[in-house]
C-alpha atoms as a PDB file:
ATOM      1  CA  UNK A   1       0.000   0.000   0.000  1.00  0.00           C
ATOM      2  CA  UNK A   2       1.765   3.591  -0.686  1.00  0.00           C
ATOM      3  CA  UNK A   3       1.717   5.887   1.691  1.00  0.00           C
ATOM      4  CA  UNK A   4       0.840   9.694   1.188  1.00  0.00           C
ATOM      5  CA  UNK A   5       3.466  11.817   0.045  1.00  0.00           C
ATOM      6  CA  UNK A   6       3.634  14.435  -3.030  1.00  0.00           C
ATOM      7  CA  UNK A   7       1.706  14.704  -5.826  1.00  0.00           C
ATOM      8  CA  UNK A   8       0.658  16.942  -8.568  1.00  0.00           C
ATOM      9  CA  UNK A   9      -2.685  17.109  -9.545  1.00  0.00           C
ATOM     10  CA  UNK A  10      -3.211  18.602 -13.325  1.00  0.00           C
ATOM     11  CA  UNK A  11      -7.103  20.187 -13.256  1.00  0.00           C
ATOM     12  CA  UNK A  12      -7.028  20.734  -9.757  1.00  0.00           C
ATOM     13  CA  UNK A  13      -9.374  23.728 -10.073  1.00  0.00           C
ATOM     14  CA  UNK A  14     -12.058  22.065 -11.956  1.00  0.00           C
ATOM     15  CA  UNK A  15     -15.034  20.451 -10.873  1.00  0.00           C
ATOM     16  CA  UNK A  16     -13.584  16.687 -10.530  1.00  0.00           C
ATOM     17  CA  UNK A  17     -10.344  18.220  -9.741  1.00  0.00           C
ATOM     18  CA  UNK A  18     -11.279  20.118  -6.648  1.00  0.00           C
ATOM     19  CA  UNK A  19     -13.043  17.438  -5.436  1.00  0.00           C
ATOM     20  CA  UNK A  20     -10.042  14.938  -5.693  1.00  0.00           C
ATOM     21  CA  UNK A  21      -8.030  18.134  -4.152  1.00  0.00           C
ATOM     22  CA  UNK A  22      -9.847  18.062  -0.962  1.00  0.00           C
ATOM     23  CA  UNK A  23      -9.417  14.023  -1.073  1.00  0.00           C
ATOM     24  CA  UNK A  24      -6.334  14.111  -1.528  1.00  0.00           C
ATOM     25  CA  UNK A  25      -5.429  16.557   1.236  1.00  0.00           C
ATOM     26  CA  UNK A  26      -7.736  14.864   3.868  1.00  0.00           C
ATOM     27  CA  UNK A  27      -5.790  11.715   2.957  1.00  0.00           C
ATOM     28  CA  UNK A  28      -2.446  13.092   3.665  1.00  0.00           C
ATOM     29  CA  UNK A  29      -0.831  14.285   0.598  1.00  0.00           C
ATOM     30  CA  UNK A  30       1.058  17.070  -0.090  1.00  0.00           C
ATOM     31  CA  UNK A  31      -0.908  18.378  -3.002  1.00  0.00           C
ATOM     32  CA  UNK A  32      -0.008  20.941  -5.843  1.00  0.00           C
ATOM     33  CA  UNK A  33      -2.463  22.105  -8.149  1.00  0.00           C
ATOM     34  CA  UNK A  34      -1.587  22.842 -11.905  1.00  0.00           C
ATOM     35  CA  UNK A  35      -4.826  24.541 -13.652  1.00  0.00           C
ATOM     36  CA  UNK A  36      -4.977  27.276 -16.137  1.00  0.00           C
ATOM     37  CA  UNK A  37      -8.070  28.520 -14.500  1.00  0.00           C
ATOM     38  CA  UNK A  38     -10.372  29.053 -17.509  1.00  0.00           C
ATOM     39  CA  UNK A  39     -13.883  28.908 -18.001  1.00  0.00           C
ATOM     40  CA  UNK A  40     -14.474  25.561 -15.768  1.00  0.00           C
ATOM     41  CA  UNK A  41     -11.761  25.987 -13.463  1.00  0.00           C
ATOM     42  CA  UNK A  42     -11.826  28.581 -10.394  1.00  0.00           C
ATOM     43  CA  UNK A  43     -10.222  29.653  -7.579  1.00  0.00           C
ATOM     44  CA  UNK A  44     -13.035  29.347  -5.260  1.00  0.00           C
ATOM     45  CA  UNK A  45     -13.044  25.812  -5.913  1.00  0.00           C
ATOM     46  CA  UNK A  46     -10.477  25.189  -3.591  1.00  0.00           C
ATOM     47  CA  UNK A  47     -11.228  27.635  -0.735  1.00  0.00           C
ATOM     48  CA  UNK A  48     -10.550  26.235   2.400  1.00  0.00           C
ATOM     49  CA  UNK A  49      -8.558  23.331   0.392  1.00  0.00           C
ATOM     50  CA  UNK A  50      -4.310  23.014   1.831  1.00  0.00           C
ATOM     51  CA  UNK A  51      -3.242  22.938  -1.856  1.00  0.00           C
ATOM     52  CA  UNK A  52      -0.382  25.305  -3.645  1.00  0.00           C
ATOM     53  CA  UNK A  53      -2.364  26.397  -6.736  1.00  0.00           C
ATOM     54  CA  UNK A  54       0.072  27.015  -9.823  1.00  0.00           C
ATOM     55  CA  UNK A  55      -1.841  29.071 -12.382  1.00  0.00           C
ATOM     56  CA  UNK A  56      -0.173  27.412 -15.934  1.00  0.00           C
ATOM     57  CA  UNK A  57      -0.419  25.155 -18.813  1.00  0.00           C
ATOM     58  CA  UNK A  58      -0.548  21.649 -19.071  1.00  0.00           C
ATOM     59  CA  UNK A  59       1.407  22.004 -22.267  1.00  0.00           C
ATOM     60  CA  UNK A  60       4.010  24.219 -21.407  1.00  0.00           C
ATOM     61  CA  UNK A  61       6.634  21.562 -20.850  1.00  0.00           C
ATOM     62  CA  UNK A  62       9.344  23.959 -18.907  1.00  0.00           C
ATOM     63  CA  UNK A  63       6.767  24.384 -16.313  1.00  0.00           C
ATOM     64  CA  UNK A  64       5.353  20.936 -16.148  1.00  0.00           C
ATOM     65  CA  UNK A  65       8.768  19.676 -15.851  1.00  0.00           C
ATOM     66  CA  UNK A  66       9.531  21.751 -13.232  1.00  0.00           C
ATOM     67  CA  UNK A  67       6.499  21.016 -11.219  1.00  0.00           C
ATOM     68  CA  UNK A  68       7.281  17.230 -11.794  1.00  0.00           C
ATOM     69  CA  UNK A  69      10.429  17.274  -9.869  1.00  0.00           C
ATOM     70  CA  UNK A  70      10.188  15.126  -6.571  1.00  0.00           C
ATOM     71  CA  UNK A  71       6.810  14.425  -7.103  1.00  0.00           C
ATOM     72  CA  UNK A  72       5.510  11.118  -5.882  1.00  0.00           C
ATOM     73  CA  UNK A  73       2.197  10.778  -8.231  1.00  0.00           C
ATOM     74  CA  UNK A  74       0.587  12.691 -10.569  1.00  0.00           C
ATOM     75  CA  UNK A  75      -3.550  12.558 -11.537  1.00  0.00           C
ATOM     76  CA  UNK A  76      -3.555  14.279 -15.216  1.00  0.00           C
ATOM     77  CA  UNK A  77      -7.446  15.603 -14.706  1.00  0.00           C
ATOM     78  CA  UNK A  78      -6.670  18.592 -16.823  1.00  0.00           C
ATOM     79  CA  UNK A  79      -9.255  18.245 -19.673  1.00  0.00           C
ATOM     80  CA  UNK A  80     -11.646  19.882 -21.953  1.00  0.00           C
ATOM     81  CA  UNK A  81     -14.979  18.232 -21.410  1.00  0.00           C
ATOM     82  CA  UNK A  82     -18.059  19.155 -23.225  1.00  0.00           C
ATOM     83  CA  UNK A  83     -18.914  17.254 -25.945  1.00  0.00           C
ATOM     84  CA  UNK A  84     -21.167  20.065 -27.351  1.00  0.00           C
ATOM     85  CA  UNK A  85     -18.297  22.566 -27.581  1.00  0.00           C
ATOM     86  CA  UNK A  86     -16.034  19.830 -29.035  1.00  0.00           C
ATOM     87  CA  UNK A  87     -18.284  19.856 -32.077  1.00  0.00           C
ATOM     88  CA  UNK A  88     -18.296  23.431 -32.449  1.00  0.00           C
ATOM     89  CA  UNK A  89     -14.437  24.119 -31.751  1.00  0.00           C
ATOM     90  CA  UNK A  90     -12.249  21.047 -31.392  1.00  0.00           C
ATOM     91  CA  UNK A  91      -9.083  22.574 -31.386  1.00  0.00           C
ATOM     92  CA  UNK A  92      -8.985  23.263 -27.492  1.00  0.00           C
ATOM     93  CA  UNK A  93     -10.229  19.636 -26.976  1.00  0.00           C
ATOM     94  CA  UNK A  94      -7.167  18.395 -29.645  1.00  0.00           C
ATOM     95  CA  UNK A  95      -4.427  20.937 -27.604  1.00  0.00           C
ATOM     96  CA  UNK A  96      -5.556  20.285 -23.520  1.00  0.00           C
ATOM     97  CA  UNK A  97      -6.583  16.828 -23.651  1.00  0.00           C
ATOM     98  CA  UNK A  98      -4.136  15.250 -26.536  1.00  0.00           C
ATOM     99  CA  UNK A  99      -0.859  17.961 -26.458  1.00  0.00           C
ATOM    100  CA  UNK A 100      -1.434  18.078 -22.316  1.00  0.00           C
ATOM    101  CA  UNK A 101      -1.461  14.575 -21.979  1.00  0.00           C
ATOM    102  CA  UNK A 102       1.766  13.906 -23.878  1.00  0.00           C
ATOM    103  CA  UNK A 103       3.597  16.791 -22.293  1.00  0.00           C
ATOM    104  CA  UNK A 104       2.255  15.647 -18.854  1.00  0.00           C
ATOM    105  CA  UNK A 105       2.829  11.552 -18.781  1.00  0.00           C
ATOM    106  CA  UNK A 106       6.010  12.189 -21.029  1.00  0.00           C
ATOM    107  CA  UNK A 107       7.423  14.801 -17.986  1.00  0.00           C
ATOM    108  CA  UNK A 108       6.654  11.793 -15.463  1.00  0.00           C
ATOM    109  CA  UNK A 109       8.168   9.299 -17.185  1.00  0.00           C
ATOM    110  CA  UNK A 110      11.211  11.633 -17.198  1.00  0.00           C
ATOM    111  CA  UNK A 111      11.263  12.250 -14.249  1.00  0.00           C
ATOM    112  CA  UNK A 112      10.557   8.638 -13.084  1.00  0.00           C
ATOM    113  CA  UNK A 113       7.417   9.660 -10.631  1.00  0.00           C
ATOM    114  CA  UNK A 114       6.656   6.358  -9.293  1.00  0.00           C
ATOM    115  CA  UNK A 115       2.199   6.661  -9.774  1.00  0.00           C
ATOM    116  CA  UNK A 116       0.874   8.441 -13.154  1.00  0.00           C
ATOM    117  CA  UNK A 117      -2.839   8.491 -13.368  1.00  0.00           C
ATOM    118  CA  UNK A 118      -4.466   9.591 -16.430  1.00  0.00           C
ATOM    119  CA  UNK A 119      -8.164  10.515 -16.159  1.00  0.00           C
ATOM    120  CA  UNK A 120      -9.944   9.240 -19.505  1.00  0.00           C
ATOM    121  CA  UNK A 121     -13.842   8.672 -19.609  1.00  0.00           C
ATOM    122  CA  UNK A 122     -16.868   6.150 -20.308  1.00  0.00           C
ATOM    123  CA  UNK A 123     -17.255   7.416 -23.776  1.00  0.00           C
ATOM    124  CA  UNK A 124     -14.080   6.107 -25.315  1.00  0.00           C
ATOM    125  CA  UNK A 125     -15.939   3.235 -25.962  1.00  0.00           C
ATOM    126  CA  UNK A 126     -18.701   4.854 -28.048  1.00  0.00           C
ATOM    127  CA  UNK A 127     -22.206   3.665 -27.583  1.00  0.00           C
ATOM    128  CA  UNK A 128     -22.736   0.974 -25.159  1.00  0.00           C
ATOM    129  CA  UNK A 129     -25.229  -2.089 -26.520  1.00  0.00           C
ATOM    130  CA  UNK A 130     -28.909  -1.864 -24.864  1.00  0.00           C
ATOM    131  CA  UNK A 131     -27.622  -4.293 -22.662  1.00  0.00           C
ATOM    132  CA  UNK A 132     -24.618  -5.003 -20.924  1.00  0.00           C
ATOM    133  CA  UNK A 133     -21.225  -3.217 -19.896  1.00  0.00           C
ATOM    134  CA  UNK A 134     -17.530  -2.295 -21.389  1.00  0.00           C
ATOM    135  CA  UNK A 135     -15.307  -3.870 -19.240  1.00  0.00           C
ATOM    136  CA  UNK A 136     -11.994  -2.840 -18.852  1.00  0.00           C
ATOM    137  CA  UNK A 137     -10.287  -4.735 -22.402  1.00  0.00           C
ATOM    138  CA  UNK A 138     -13.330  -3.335 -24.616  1.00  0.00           C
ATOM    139  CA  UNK A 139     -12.493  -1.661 -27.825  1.00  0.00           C
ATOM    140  CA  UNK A 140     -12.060   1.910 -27.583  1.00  0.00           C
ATOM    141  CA  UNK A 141     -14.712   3.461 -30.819  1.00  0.00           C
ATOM    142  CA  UNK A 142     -15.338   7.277 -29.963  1.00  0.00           C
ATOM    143  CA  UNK A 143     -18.463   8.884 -31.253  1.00  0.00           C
ATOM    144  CA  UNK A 144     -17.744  11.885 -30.724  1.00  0.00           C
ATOM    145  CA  UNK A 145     -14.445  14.724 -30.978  1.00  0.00           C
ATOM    146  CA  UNK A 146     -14.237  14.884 -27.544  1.00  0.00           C
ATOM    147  CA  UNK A 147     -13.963  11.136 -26.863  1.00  0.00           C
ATOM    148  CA  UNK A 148     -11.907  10.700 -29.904  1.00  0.00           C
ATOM    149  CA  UNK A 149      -9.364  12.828 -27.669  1.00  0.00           C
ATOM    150  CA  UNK A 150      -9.795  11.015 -24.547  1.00  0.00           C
ATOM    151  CA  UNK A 151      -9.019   7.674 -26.779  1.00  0.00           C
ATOM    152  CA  UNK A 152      -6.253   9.618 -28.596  1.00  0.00           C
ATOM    153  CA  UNK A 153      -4.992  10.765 -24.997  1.00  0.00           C
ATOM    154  CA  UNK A 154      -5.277   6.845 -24.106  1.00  0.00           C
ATOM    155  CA  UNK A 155      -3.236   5.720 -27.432  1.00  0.00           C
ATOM    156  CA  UNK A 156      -0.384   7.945 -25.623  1.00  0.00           C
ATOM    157  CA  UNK A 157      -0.233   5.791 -22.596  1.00  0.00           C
ATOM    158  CA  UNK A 158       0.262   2.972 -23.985  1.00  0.00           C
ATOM    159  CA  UNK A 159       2.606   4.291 -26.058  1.00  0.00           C
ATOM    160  CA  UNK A 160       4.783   5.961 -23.360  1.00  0.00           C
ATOM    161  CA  UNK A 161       4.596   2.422 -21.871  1.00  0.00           C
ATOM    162  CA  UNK A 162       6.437   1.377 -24.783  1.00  0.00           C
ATOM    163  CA  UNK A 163       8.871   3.569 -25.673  1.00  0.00           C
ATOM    164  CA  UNK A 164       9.626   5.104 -22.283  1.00  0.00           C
ATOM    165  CA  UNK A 165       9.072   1.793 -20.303  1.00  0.00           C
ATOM    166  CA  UNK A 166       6.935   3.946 -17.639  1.00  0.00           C
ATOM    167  CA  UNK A 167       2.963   2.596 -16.861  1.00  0.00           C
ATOM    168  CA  UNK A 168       0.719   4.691 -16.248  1.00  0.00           C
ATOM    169  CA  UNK A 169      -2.742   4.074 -14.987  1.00  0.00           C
ATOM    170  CA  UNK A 170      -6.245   4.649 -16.846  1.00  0.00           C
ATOM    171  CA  UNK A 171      -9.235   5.586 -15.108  1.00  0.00           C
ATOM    172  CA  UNK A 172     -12.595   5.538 -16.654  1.00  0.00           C
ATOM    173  CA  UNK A 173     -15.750   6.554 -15.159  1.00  0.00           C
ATOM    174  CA  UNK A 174     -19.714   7.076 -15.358  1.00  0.00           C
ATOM    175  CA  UNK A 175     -21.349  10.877 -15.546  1.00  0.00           C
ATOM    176  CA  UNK A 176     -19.860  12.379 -12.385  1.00  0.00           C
ATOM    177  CA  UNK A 177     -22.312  15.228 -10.620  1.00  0.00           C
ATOM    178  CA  UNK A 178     -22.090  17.174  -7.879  1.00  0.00           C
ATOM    179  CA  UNK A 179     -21.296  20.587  -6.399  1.00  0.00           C
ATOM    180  CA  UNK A 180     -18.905  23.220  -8.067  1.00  0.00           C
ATOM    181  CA  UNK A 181     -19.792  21.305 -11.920  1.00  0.00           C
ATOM    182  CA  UNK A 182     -19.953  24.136 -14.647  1.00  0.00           C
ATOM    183  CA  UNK A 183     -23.312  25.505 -15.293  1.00  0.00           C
ATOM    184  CA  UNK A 184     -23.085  23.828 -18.894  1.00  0.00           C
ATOM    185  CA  UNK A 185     -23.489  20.463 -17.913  1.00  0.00           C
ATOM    186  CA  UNK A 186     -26.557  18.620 -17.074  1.00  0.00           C
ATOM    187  CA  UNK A 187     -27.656  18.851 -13.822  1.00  0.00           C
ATOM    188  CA  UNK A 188     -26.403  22.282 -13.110  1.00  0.00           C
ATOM    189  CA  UNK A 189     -28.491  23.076 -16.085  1.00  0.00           C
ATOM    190  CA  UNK A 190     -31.783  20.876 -14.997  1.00  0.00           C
ATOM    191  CA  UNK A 191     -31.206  22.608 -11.464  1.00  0.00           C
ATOM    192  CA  UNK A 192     -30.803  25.972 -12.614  1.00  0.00           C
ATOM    193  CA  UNK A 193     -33.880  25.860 -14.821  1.00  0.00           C
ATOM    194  CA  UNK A 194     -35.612  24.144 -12.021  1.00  0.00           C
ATOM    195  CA  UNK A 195     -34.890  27.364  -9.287  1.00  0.00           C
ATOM    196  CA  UNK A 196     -36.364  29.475 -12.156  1.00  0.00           C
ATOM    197  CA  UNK A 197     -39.384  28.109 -12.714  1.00  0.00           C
ATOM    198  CA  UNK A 198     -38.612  27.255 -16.465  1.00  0.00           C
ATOM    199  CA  UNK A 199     -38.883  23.646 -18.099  1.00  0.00           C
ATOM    200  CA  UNK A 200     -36.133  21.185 -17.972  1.00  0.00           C
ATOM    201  CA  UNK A 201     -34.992  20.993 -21.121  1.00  0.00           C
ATOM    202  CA  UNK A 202     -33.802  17.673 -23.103  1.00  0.00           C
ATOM    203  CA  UNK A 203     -32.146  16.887 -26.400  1.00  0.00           C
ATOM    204  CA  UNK A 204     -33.943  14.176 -28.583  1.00  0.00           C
ATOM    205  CA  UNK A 205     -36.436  11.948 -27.206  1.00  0.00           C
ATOM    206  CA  UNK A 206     -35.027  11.853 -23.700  1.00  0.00           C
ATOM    207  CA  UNK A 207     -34.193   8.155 -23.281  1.00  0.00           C
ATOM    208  CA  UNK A 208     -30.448   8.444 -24.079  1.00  0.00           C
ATOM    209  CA  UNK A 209     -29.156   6.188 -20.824  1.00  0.00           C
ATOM    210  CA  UNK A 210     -26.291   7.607 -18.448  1.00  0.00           C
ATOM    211  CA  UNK A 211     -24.685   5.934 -15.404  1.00  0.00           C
ATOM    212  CA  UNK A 212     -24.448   8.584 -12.853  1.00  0.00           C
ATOM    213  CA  UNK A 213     -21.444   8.681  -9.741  1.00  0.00           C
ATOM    214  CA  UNK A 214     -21.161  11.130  -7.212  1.00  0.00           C
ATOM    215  CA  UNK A 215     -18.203  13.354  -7.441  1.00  0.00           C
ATOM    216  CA  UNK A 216     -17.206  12.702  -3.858  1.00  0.00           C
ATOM    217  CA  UNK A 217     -16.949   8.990  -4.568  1.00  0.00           C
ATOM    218  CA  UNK A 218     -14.979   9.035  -7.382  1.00  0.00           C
ATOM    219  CA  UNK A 219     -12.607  11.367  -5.806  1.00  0.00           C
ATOM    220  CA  UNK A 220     -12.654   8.187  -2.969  1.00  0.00           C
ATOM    221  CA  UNK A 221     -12.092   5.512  -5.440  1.00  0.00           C
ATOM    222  CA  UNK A 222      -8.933   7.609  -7.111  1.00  0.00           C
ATOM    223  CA  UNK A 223      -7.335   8.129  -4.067  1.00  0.00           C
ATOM    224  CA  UNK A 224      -8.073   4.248  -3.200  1.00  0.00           C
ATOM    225  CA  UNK A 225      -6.097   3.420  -6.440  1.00  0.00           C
ATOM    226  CA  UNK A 226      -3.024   5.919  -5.807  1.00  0.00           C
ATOM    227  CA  UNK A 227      -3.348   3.710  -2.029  1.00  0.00           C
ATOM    228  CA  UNK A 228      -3.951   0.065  -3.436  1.00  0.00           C
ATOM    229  CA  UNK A 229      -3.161  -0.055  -7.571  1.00  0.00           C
ATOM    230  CA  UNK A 230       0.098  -0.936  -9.396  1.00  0.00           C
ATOM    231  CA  UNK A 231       0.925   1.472 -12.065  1.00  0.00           C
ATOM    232  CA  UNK A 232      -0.127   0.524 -15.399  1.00  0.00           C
ATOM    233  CA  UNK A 233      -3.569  -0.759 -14.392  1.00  0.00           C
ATOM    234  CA  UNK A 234      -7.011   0.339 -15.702  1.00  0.00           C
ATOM    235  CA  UNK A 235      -9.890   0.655 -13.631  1.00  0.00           C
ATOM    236  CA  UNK A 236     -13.531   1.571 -14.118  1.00  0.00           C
ATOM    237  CA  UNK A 237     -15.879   3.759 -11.499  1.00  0.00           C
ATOM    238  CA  UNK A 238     -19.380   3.852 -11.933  1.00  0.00           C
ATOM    239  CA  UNK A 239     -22.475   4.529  -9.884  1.00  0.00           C
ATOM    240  CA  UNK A 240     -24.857   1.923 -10.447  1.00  0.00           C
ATOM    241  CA  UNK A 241     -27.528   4.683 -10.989  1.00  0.00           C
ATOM    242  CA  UNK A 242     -28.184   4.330 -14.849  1.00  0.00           C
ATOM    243  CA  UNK A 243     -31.251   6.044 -16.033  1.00  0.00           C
ATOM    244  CA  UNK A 244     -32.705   7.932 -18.617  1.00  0.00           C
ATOM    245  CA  UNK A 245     -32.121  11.609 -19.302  1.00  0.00           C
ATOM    246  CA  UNK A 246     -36.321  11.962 -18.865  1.00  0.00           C
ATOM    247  CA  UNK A 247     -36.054  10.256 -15.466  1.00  0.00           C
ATOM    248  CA  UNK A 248     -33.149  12.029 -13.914  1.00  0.00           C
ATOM    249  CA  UNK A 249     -34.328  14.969 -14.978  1.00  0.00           C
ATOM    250  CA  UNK A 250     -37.938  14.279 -13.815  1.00  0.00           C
ATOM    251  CA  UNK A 251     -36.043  13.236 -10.131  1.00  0.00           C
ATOM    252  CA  UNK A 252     -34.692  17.121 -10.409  1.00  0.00           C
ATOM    253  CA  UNK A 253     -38.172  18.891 -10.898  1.00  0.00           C
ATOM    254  CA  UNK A 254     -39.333  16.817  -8.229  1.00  0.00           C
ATOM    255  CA  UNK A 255     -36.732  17.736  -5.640  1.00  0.00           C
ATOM    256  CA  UNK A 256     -37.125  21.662  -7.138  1.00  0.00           C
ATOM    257  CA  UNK A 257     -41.550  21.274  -6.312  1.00  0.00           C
ATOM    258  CA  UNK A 258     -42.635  20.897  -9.635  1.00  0.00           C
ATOM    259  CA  UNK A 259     -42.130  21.699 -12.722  1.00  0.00           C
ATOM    260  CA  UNK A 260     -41.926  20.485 -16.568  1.00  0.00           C
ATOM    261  CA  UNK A 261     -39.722  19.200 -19.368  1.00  0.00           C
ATOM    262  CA  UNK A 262     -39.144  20.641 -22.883  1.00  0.00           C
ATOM    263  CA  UNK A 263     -37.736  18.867 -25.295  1.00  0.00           C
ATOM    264  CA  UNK A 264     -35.578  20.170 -27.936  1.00  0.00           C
ATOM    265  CA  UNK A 265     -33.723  18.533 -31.063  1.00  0.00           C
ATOM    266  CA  UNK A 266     -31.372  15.592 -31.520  1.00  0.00           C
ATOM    267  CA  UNK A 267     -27.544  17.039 -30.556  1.00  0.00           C
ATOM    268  CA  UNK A 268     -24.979  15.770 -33.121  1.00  0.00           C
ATOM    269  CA  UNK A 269     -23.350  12.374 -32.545  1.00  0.00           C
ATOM    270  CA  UNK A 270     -25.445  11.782 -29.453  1.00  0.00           C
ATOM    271  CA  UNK A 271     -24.572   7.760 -27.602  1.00  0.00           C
ATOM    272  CA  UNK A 272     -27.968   6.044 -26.522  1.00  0.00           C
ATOM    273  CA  UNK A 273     -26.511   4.768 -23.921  1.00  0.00           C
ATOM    274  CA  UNK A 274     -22.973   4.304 -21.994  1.00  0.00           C
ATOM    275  CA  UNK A 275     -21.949   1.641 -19.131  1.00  0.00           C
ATOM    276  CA  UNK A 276     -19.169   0.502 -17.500  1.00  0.00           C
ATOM    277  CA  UNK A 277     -18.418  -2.717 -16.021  1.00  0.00           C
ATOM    278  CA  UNK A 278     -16.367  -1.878 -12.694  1.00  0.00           C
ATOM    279  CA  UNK A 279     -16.363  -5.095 -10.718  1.00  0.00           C
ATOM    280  CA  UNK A 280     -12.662  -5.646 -11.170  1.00  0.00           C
ATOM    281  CA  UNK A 281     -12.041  -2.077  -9.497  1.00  0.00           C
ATOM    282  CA  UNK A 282     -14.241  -2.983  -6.959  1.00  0.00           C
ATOM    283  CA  UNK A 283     -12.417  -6.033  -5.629  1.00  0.00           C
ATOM    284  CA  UNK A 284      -9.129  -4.645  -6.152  1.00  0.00           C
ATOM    285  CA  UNK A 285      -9.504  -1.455  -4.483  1.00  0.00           C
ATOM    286  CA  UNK A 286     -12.063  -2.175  -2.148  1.00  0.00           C
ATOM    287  CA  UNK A 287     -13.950   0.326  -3.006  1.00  0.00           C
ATOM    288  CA  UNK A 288     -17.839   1.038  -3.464  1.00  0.00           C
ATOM    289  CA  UNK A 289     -19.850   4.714  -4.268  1.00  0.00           C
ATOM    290  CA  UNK A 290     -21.350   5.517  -1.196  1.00  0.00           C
ATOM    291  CA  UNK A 291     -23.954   8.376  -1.955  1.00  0.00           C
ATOM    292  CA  UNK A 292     -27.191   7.451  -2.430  1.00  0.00           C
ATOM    293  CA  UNK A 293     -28.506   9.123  -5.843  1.00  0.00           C
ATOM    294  CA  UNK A 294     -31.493  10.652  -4.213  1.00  0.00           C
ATOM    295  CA  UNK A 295     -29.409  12.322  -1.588  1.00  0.00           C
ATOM    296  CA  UNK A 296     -26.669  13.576  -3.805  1.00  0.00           C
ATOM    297  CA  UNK A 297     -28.733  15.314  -6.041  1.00  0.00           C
ATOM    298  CA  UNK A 298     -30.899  17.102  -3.091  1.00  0.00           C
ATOM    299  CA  UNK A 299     -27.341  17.626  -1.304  1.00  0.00           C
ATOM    300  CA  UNK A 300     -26.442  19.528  -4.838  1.00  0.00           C
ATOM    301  CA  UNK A 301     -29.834  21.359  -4.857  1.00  0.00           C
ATOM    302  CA  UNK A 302     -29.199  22.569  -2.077  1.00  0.00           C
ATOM    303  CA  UNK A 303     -25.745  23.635  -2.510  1.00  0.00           C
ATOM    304  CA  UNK A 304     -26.991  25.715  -5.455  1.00  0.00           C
ATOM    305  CA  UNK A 305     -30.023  27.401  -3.341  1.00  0.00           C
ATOM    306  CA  UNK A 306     -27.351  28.448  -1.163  1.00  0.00           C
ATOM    307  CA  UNK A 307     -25.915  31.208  -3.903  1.00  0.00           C
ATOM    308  CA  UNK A 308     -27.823  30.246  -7.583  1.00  0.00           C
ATOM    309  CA  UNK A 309     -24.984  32.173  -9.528  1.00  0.00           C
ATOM    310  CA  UNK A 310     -23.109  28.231  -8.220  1.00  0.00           C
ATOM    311  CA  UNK A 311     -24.731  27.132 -11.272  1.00  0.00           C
ATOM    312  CA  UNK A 312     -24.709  30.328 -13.604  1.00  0.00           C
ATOM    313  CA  UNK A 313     -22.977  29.616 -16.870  1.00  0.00           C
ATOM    314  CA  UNK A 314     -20.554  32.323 -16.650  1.00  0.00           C
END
């Protein structure tokens, strides 16, 4: 089991990435934060936090290098993430989450950091059957630019493994939600619509399928791995909460008292459905999500009553 000691957490600003901040530092380690602070990532998302916040690129190798030095892990969170913008403009997705990764696993290979964790996602594998779950091994098929990326961004550990002889670990995992998630995504949006009175809106028919995990676990299960893995092993986290886009978003007008959904038209390149299959990472790491969907939704509802500009989309 490794112990606690220094690590550099790419992202660390963001909305996974504070959360595995305040893990992290509750867990022992000596944390520094790389994030370039825009739109998703914020300051205020670690108040309170013990971390040394470095304001920079992930692909400005001089710095990453430096920041690798005597590091004992590094979690590579940094990422562009919607898959909306990603069809609009994918050259920030191609730069952050291809150009970062390289510059990022490449400087801890160098540098011979004994844990690299890469964060990837559930949609590397593309559209999941109507049944069933991608385990681990499954054939990475992308639908979309930003999980063509991820899967590019995946391709590059593999090959560092090669060429540089250094593993590094994959993590996959289900629809994370939560507080501090950018007012873009899903169920800021349902909730902010929700406080306002207006209909929930929904692309398409509404029964695209998504496998939803608290943020707070998966920030558990990472620092489980960083405690329990080997480098060079891939595990998946989900939630065990699949359901359709209509139902989740029916659960959120219910917690808001009432309300109604809108639906508008097909987005681009939309999956059905994704799953993962994360029994392996369950018996390794002994490790299980905790929160109760119910709960961490109303816990997030009520996070964003608190101050509703949480869940603004500046």
């Amino acid at each position: 089991m490794a112990g606690p000691g220094r690590i550099l957490l790419t992202g660390g600003a963001g909305f996974i990435g504070s959360a595995l901040a305040r893990a992290l530092v509750v867990d022992g380690w000596t944390v520094t934060v790389l994030d370039l602070l825009t739109y998703a990532g914020r300051r205020s998302h670690l108040d309170g936090v013990d971390a040394a916040l470095v304001v920079g690129d992930v692909c400005d190798e001089a710095l990453v290098k430096r920041l690798m030095v005597g590091q004992d892990a590094v979690v590579h969170a940094a990422a562009e993430s919607h898959v909306a913008r990603s069809l609009v403009n994918p050259a920030p997705f191609l730069r952050t989450n291809i150009e970062g990764a390289r510059v990022v696993l490449e400087a801890a290979a160098a540098e011979g950091v004994p844990h690299a964790v890469h964060l990837s996602t559930d949609e590397v594998f593309g559209e999941a059957p109507p049944e069933g779950r991608f385990g681990p091994d499954a054939p990475l098929r992308p639908g979309n630019l930003y999980a063509a990326t991820k899967a590019a961004a995946e391709a590059l550990v593999h090959a560092i493994r090669h060429t540089r002889g250094h593993p590094v670990s994959v993590v996959r995992c289900t629809n994370n939600y939560g507080p501090r998630q950018h007012g873009e995504k899903a169920v800021p949006t349902w909730i902010r619509l929700g406080l306002a009175g207006e209909p929930l809106t929904l692309h398409g028919d509404g029964l695209a399928r998504r496998d939803w995990l608290h943020v707070d676990d998966f920030a558990a299960g990472i620092v489980a791995l960083l405690r329990r893995g080997q480098p060079g092993e891939v595990h998946h986290f989900a939630g065990g909460n699949e359901r359709t886009n209509t139902q989740l978003a029916a659960q959120i007008v219910d917690l808001c008292g009432g309300g109604s959904l809108a639906y508008l038209p097909e987005r681009p390149g939309q999956d059905r459905r994704y799953a993962l299959n994360d029994d392996a990472t369950r018996a390794a790491l002994a490790w299980a999500p905790k929160v109760n969907l119910h709960d961490g939704l109303a816990a997030t509802l009520s996070w964003a009553q608190e101050d509703p500009r949480r869940v603004a989309l500046e």
